[in-house]
PDB file of N, CA and C in Angstrom:
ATOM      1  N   UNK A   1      85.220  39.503  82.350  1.00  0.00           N
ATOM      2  CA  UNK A   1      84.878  38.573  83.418  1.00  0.00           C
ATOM      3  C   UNK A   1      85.602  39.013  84.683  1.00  0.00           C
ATOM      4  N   UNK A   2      84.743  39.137  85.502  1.00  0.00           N
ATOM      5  CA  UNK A   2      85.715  39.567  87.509  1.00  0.00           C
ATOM      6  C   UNK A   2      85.884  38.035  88.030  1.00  0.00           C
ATOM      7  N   UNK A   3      86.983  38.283  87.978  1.00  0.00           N
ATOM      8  CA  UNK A   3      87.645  36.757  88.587  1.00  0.00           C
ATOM      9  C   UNK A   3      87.430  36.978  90.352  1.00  0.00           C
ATOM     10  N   UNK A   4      87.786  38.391  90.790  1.00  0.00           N
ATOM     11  CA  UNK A   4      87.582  38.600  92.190  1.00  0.00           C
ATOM     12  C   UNK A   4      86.358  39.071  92.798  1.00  0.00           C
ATOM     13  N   UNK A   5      85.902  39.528  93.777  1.00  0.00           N
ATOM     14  CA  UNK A   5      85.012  40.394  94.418  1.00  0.00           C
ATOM     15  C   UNK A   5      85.342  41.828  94.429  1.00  0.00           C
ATOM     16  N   UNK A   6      86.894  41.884  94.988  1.00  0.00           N
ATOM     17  CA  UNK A   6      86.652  43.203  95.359  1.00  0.00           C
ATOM     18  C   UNK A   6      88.223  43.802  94.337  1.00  0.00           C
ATOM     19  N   UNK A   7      87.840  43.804  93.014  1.00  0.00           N
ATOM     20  CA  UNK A   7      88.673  44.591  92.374  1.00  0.00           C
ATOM     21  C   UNK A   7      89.317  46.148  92.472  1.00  0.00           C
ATOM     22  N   UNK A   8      90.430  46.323  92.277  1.00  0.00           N
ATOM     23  CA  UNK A   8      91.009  47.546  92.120  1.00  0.00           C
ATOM     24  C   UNK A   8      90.862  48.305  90.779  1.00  0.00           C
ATOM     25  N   UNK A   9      89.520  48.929  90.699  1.00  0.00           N
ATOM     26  CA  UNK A   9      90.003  49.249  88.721  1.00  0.00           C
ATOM     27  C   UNK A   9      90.454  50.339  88.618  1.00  0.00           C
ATOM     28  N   UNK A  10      90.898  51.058  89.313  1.00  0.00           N
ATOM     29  CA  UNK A  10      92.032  52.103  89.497  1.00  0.00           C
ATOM     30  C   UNK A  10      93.479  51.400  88.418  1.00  0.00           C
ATOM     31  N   UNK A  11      93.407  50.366  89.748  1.00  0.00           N
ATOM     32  CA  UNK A  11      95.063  49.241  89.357  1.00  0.00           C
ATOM     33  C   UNK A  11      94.668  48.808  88.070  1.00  0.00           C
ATOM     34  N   UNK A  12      93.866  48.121  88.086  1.00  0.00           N
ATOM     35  CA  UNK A  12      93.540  46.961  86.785  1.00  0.00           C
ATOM     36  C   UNK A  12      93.361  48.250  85.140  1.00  0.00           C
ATOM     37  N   UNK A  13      93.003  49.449  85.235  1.00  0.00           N
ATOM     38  CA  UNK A  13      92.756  50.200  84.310  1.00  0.00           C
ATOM     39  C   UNK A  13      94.014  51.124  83.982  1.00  0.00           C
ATOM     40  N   UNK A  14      95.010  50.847  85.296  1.00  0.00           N
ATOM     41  CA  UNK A  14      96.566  51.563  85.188  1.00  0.00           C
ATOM     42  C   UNK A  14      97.048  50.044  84.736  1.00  0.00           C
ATOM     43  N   UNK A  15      97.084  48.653  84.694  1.00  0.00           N
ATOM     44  CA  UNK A  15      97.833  48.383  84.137  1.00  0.00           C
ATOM     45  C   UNK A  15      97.294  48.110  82.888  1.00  0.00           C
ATOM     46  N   UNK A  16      96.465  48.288  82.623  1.00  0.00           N
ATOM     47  CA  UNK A  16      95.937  48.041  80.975  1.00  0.00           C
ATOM     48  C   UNK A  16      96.633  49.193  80.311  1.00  0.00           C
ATOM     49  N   UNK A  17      96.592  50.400  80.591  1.00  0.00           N
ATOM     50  CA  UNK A  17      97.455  51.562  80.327  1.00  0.00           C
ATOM     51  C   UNK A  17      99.064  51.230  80.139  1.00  0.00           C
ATOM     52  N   UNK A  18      99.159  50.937  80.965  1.00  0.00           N
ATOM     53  CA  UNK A  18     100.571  50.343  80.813  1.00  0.00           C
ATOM     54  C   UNK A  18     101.259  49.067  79.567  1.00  0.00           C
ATOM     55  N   UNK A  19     100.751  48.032  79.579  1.00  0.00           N
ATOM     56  CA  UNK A  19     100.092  47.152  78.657  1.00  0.00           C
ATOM     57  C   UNK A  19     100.256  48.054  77.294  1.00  0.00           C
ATOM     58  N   UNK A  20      99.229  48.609  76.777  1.00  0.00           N
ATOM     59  CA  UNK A  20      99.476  49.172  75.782  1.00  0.00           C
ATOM     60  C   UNK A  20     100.180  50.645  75.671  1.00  0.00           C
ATOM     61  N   UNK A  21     100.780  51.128  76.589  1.00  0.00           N
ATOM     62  CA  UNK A  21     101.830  52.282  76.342  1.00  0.00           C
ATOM     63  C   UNK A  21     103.313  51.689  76.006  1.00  0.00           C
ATOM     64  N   UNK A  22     103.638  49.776  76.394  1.00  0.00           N
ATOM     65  CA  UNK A  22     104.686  49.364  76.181  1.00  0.00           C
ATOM     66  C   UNK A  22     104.733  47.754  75.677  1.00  0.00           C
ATOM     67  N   UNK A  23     103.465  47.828  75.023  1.00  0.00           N
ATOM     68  CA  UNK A  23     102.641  46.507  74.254  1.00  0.00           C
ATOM     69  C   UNK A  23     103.894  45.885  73.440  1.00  0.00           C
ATOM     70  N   UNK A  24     105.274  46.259  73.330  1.00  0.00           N
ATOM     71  CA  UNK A  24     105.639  45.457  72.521  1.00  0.00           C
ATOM     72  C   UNK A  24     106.779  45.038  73.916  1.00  0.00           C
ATOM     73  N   UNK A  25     106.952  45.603  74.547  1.00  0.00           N
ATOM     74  CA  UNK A  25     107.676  44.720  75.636  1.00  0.00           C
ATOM     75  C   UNK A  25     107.109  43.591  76.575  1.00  0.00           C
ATOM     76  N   UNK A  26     105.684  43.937  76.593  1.00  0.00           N
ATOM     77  CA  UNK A  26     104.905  43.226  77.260  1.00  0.00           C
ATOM     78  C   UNK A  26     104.818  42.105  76.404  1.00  0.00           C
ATOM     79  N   UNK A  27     104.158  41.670  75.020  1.00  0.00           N
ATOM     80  CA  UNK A  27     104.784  40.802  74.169  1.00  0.00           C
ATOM     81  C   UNK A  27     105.870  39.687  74.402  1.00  0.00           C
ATOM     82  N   UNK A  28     106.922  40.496  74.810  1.00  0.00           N
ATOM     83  CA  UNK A  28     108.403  39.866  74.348  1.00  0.00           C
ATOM     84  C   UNK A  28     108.256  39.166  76.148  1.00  0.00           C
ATOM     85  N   UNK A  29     107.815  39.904  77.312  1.00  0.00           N
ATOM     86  CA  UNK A  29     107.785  39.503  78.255  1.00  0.00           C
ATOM     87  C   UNK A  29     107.118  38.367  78.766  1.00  0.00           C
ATOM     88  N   UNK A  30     105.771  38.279  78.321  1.00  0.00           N
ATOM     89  CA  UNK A  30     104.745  37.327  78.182  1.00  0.00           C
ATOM     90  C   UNK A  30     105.410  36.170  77.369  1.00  0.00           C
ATOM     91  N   UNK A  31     106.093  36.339  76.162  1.00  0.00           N
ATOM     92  CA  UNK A  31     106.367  35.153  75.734  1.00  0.00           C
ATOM     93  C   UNK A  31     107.314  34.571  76.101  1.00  0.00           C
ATOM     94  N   UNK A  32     108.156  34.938  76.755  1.00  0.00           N
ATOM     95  CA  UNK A  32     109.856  34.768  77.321  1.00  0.00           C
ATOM     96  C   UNK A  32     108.872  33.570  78.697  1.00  0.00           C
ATOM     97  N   UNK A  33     108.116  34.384  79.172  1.00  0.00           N
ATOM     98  CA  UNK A  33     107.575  33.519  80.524  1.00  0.00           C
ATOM     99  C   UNK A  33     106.615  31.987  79.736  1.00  0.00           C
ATOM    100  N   UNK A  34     105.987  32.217  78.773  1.00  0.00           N
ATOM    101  CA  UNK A  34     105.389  31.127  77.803  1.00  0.00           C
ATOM    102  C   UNK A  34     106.509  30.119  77.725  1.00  0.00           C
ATOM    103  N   UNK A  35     107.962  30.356  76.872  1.00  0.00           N
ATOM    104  CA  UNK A  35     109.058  29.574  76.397  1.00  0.00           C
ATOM    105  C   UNK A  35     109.168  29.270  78.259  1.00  0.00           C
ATOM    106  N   UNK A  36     109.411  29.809  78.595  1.00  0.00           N
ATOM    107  CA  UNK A  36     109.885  29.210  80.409  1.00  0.00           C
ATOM    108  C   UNK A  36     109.251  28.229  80.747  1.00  0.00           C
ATOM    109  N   UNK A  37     107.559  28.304  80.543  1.00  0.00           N
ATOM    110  CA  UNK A  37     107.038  26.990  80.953  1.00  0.00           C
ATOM    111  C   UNK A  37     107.089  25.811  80.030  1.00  0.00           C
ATOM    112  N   UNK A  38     107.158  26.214  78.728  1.00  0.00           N
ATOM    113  CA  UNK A  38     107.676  24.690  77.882  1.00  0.00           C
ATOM    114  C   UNK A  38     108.432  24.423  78.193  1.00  0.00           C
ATOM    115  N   UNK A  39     109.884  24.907  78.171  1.00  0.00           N
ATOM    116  CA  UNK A  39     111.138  24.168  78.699  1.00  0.00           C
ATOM    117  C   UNK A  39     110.774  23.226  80.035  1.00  0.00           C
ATOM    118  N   UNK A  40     110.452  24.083  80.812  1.00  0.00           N
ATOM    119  CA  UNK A  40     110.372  23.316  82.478  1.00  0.00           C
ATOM    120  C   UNK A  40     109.599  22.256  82.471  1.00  0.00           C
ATOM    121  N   UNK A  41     108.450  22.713  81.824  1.00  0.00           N
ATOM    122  CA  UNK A  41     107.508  20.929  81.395  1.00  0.00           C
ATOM    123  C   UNK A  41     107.629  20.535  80.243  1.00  0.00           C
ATOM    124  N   UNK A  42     108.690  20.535  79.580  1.00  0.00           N
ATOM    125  CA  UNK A  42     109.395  19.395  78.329  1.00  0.00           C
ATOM    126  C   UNK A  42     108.400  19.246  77.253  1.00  0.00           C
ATOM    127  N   UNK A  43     107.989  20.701  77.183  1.00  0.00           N
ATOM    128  CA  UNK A  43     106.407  20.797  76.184  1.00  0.00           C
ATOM    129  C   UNK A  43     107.138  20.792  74.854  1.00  0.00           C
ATOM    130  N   UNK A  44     107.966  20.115  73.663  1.00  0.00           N
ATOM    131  CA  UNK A  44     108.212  19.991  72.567  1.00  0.00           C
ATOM    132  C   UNK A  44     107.388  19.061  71.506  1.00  0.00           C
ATOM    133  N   UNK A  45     106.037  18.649  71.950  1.00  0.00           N
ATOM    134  CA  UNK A  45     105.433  17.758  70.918  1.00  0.00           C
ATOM    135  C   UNK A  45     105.319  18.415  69.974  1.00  0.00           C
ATOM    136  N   UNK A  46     104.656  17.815  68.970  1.00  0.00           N
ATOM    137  CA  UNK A  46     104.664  18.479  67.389  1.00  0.00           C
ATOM    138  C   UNK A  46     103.609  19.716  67.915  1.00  0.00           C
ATOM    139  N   UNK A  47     102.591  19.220  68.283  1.00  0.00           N
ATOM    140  CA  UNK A  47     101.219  20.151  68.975  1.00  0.00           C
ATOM    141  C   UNK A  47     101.801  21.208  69.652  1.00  0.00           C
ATOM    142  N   UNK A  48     102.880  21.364  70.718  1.00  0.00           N
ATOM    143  CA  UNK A  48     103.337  22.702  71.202  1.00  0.00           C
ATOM    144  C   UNK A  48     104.341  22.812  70.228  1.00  0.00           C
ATOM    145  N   UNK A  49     104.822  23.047  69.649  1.00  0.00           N
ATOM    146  CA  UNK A  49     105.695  23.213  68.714  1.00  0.00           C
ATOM    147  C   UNK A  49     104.872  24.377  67.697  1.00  0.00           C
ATOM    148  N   UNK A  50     103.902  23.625  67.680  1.00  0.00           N
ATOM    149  CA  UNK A  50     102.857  24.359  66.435  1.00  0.00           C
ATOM    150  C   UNK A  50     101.789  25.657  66.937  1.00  0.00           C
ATOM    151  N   UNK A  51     101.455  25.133  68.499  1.00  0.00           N
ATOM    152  CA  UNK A  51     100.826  26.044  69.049  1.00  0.00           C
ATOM    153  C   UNK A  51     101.591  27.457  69.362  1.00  0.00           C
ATOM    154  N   UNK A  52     102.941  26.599  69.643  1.00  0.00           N
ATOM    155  CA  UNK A  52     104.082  28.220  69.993  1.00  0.00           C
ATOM    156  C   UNK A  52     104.256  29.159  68.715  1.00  0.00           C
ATOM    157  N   UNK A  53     104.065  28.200  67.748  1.00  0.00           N
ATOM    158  CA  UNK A  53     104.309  29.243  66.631  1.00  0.00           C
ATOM    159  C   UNK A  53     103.192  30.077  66.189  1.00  0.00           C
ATOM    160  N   UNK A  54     102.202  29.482  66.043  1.00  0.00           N
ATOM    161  CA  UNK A  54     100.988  30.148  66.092  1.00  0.00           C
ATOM    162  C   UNK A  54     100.476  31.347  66.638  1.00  0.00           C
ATOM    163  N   UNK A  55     100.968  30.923  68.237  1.00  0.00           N
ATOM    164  CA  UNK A  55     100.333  32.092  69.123  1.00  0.00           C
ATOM    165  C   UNK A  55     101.647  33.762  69.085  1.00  0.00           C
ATOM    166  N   UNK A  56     102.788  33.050  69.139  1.00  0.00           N
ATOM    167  CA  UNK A  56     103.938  34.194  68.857  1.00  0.00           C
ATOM    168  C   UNK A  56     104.073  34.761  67.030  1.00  0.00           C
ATOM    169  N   UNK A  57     104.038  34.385  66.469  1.00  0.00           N
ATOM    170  CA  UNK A  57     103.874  34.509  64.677  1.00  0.00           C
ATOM    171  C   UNK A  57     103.284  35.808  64.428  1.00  0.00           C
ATOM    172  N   UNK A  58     101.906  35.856  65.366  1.00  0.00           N
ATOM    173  CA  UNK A  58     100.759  36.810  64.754  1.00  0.00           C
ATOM    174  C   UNK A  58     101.016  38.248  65.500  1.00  0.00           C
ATOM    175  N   UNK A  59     102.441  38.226  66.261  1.00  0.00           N
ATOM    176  CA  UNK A  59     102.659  39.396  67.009  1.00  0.00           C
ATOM    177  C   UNK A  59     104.261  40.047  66.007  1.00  0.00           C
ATOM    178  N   UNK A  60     104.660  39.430  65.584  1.00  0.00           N
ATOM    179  CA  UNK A  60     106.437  39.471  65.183  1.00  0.00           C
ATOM    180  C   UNK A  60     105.873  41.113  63.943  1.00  0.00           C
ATOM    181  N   UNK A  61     104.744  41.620  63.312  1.00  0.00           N
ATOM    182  CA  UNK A  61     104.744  42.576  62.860  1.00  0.00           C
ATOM    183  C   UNK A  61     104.820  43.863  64.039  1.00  0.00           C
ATOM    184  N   UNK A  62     103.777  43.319  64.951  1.00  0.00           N
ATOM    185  CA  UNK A  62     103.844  44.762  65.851  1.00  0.00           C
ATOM    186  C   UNK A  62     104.699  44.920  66.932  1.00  0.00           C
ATOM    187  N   UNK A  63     105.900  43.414  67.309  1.00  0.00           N
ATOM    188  CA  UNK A  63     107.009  43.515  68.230  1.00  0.00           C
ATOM    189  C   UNK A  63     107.738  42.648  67.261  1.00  0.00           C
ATOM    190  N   UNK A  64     108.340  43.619  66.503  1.00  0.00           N
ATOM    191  CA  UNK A  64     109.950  42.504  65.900  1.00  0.00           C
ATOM    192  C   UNK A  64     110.517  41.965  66.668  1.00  0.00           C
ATOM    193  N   UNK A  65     110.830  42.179  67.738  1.00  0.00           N
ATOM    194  CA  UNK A  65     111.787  41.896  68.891  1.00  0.00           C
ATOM    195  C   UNK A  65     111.260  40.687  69.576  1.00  0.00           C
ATOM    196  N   UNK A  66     110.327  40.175  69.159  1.00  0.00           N
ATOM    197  CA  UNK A  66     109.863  38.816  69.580  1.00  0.00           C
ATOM    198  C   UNK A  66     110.571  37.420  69.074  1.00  0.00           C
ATOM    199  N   UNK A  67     110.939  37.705  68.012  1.00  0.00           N
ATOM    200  CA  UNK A  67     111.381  36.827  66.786  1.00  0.00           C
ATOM    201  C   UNK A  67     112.515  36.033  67.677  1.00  0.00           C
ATOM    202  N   UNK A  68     113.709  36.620  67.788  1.00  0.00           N
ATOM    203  CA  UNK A  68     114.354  36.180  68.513  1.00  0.00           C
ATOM    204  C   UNK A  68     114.358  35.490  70.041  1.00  0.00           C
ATOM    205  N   UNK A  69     113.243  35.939  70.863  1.00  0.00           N
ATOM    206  CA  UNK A  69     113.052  35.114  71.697  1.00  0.00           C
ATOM    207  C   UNK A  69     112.188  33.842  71.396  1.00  0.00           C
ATOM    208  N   UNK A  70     111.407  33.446  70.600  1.00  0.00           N
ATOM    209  CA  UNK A  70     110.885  32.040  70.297  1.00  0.00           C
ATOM    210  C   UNK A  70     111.584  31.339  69.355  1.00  0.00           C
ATOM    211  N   UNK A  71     112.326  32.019  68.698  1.00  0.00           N
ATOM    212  CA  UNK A  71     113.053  31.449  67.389  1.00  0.00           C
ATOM    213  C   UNK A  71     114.524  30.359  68.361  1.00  0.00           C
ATOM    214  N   UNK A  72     115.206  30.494  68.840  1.00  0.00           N
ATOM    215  CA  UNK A  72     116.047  29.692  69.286  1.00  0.00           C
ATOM    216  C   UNK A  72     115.385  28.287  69.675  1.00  0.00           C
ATOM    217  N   UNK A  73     114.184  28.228  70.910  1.00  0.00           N
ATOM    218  CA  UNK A  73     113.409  27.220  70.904  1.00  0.00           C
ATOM    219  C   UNK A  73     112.677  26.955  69.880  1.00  0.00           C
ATOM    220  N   UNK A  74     112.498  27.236  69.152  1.00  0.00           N
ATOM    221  CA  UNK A  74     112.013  26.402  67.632  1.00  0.00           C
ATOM    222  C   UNK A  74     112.277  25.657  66.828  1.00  0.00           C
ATOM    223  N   UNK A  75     113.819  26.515  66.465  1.00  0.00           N
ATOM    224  CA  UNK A  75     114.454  25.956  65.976  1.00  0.00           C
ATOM    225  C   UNK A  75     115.112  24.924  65.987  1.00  0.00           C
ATOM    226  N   UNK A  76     115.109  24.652  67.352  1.00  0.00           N
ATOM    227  CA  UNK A  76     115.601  23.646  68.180  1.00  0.00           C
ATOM    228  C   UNK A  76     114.774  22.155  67.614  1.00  0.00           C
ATOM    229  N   UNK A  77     113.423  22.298  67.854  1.00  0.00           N
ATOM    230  CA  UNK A  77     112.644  21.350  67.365  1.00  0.00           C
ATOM    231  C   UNK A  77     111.580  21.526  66.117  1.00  0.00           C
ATOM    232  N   UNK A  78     112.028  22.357  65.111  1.00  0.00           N
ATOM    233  CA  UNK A  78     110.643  22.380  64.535  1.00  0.00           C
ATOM    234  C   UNK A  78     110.633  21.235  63.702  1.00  0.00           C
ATOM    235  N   UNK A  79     112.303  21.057  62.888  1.00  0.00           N
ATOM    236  CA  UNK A  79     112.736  19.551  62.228  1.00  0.00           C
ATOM    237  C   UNK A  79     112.269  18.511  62.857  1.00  0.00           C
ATOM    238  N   UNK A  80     112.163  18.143  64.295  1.00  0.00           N
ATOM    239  CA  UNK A  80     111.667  16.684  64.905  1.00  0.00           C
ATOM    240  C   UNK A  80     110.494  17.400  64.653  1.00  0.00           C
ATOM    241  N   UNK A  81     109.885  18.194  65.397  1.00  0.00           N
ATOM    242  CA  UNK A  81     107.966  18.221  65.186  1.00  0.00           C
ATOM    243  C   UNK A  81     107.608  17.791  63.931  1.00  0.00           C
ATOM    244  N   UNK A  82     108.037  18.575  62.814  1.00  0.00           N
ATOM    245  CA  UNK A  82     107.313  17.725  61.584  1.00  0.00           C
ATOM    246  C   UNK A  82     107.886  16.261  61.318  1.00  0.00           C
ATOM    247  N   UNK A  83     108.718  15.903  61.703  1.00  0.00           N
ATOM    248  CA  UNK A  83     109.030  14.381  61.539  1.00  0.00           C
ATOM    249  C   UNK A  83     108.316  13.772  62.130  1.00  0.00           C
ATOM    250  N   UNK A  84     108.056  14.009  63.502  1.00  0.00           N
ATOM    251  CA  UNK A  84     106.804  12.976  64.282  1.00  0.00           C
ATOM    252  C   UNK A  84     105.254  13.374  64.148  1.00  0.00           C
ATOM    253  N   UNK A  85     105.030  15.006  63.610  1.00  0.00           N
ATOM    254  CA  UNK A  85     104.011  14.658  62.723  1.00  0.00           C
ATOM    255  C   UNK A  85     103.621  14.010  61.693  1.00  0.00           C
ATOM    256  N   UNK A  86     104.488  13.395  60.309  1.00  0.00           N
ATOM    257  CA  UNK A  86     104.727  12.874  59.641  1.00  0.00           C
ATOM    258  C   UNK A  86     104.616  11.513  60.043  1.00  0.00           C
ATOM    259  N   UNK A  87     105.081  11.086  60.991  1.00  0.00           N
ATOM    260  CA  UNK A  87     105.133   9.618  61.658  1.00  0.00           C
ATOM    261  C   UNK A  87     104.130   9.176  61.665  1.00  0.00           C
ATOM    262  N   UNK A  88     103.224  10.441  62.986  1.00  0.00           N
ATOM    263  CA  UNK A  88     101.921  10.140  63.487  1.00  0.00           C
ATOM    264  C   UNK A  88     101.192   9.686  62.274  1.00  0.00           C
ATOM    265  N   UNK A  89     100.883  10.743  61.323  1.00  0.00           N
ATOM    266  CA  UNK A  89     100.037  10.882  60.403  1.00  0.00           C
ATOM    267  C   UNK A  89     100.378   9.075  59.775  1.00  0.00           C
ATOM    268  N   UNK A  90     101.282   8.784  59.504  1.00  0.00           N
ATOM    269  CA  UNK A  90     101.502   7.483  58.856  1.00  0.00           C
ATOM    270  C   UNK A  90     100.823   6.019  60.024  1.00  0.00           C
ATOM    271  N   UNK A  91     101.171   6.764  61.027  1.00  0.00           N
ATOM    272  CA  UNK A  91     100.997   5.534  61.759  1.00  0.00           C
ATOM    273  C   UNK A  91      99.591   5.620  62.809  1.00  0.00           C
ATOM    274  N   UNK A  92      98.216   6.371  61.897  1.00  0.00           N
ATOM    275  CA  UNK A  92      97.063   6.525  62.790  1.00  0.00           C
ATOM    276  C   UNK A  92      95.644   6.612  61.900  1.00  0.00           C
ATOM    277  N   UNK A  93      95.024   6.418  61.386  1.00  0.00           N
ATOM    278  CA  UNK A  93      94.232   6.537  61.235  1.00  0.00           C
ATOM    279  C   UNK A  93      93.300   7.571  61.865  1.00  0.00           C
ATOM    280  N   UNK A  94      92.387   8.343  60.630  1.00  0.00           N
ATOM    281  CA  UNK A  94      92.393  10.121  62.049  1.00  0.00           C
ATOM    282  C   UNK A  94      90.526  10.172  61.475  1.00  0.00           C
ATOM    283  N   UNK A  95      89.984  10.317  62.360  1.00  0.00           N
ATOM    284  CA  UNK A  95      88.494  11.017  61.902  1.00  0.00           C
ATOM    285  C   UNK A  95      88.338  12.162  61.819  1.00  0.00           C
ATOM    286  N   UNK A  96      87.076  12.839  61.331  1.00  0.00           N
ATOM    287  CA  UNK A  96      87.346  14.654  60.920  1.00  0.00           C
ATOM    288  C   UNK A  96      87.925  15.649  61.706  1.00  0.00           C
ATOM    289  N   UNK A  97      87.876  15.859  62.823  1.00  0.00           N
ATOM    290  CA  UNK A  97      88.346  16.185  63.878  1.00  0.00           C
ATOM    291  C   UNK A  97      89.464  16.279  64.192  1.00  0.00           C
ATOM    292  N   UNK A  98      90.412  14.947  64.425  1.00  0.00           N
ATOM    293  CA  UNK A  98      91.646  14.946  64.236  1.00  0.00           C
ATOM    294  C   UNK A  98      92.045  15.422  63.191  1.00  0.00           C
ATOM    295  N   UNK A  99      92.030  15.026  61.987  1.00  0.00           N
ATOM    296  CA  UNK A  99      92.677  15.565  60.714  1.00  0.00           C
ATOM    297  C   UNK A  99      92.952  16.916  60.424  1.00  0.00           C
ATOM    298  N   UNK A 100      91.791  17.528  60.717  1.00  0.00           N
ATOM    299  CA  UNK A 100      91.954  18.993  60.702  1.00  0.00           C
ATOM    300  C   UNK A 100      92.894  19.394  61.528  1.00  0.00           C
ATOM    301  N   UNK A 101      93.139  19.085  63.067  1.00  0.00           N
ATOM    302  CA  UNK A 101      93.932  19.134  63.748  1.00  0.00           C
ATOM    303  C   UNK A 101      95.401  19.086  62.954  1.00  0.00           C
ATOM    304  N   UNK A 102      95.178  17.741  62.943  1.00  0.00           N
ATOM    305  CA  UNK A 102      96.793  17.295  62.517  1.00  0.00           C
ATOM    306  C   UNK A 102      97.215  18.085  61.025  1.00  0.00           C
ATOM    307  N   UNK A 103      96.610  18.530  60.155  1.00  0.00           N
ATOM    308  CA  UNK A 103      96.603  19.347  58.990  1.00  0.00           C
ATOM    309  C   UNK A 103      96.962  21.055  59.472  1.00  0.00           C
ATOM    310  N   UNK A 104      96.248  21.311  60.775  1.00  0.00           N
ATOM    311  CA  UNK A 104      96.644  22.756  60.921  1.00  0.00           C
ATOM    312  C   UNK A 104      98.074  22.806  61.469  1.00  0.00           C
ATOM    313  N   UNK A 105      98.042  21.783  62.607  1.00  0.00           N
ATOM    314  CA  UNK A 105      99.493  22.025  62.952  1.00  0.00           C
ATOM    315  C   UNK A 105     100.448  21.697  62.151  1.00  0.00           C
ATOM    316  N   UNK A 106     100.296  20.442  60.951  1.00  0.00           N
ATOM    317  CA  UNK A 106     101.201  20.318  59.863  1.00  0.00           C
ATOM    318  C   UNK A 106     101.244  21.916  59.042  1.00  0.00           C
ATOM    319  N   UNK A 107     100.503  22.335  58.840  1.00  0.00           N
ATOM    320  CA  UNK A 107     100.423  23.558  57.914  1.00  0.00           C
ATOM    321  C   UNK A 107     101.028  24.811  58.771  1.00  0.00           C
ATOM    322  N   UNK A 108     101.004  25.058  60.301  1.00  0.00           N
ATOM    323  CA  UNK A 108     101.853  26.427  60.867  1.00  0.00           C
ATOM    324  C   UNK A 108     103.469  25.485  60.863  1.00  0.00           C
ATOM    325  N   UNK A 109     103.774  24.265  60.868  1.00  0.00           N
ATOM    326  CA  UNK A 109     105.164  24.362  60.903  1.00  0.00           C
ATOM    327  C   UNK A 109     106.202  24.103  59.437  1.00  0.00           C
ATOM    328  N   UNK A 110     104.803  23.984  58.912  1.00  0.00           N
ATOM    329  CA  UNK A 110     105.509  23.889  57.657  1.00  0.00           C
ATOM    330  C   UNK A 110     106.132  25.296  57.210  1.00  0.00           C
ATOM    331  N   UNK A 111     104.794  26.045  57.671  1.00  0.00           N
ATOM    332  CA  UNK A 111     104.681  27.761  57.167  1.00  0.00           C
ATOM    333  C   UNK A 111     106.347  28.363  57.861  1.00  0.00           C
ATOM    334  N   UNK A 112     106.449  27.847  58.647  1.00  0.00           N
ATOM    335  CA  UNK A 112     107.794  28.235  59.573  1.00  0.00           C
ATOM    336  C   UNK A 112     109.164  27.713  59.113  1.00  0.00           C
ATOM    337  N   UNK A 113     109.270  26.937  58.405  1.00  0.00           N
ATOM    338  CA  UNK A 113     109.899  25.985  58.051  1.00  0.00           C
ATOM    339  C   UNK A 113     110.042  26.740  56.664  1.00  0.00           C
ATOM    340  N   UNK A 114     109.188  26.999  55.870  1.00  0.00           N
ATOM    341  CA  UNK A 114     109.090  27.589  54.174  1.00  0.00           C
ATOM    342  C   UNK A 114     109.691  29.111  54.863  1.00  0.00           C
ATOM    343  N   UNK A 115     109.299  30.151  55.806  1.00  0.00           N
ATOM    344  CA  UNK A 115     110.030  31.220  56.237  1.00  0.00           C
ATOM    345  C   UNK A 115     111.126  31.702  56.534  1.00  0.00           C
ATOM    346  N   UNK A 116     111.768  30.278  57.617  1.00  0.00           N
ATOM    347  CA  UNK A 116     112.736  30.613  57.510  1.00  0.00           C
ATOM    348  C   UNK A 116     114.035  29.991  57.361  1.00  0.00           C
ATOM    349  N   UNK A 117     114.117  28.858  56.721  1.00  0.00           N
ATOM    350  CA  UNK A 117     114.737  27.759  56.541  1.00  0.00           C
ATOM    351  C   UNK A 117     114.840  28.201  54.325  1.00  0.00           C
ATOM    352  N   UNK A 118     113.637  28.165  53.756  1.00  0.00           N
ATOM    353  CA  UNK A 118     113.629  27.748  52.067  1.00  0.00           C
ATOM    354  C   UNK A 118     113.531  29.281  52.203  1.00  0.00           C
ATOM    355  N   UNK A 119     113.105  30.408  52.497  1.00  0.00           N
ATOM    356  CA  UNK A 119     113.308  31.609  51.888  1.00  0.00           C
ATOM    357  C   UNK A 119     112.239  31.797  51.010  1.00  0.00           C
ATOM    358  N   UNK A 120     111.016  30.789  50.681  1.00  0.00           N
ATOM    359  CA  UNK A 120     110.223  30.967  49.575  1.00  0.00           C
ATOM    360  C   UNK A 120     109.158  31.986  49.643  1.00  0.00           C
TER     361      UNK A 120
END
């Protein structure tokens, strides 16, 4: 998709080059700026909690070095996220839609939680 009119694909095809000549720093960079905007907008619901893990998780094989930058903020809350998922779930009544919802994000923080907390 051209977001602009008058693109540079000189630029735009040197930084895709770039991008993947140092794809695992770019990774760790991108997500460092991700954790920046949760903090600043107090994004800890169970839902970002679950989404952060989700979207950083599926990279930690091809940049180890990621681990450690989302893992401090996680850890921080992944114990409250599933508690007030747990809450929610008790205290809502959910139609198909929701449920699935509330089942996936119960299921990535659990998955996080069984990783690296039980060792199982």
């Amino acid at each position: 998709m051209q977001a602009k009119d008058n693109i540079d694909w000189d630029e735009a095809l040197n930084s895709i080059v770039n991008i993947c000549n140092n794809y695992e720093e770019w990774i760790v960079n991108e997500s460092k700026g991700l954790l920046s905007s949760l903090i600043a907008h107090e994004k800890n619901k169970f839902e970002d909690i679950a989404t952060l893990i989700d979207l950083t998780r599926r990279y930690e094989l091809i940049a180890p070095n990621i681990i450690p930058v989302y893992r401090e903020f996680v850890d921080k809350y992944c114990f409250q996220a599933m508690t007030k998922l747990l809450n929610h779930i008790k205290g809502n009544q959910f139609n198909d839609i929701n449920r699935k919802h509330t089942t996936t994000y119960g299921d990535i923080i659990w998955k996080y939680i069984k990783d690296y907390y039980l060792g199982v």
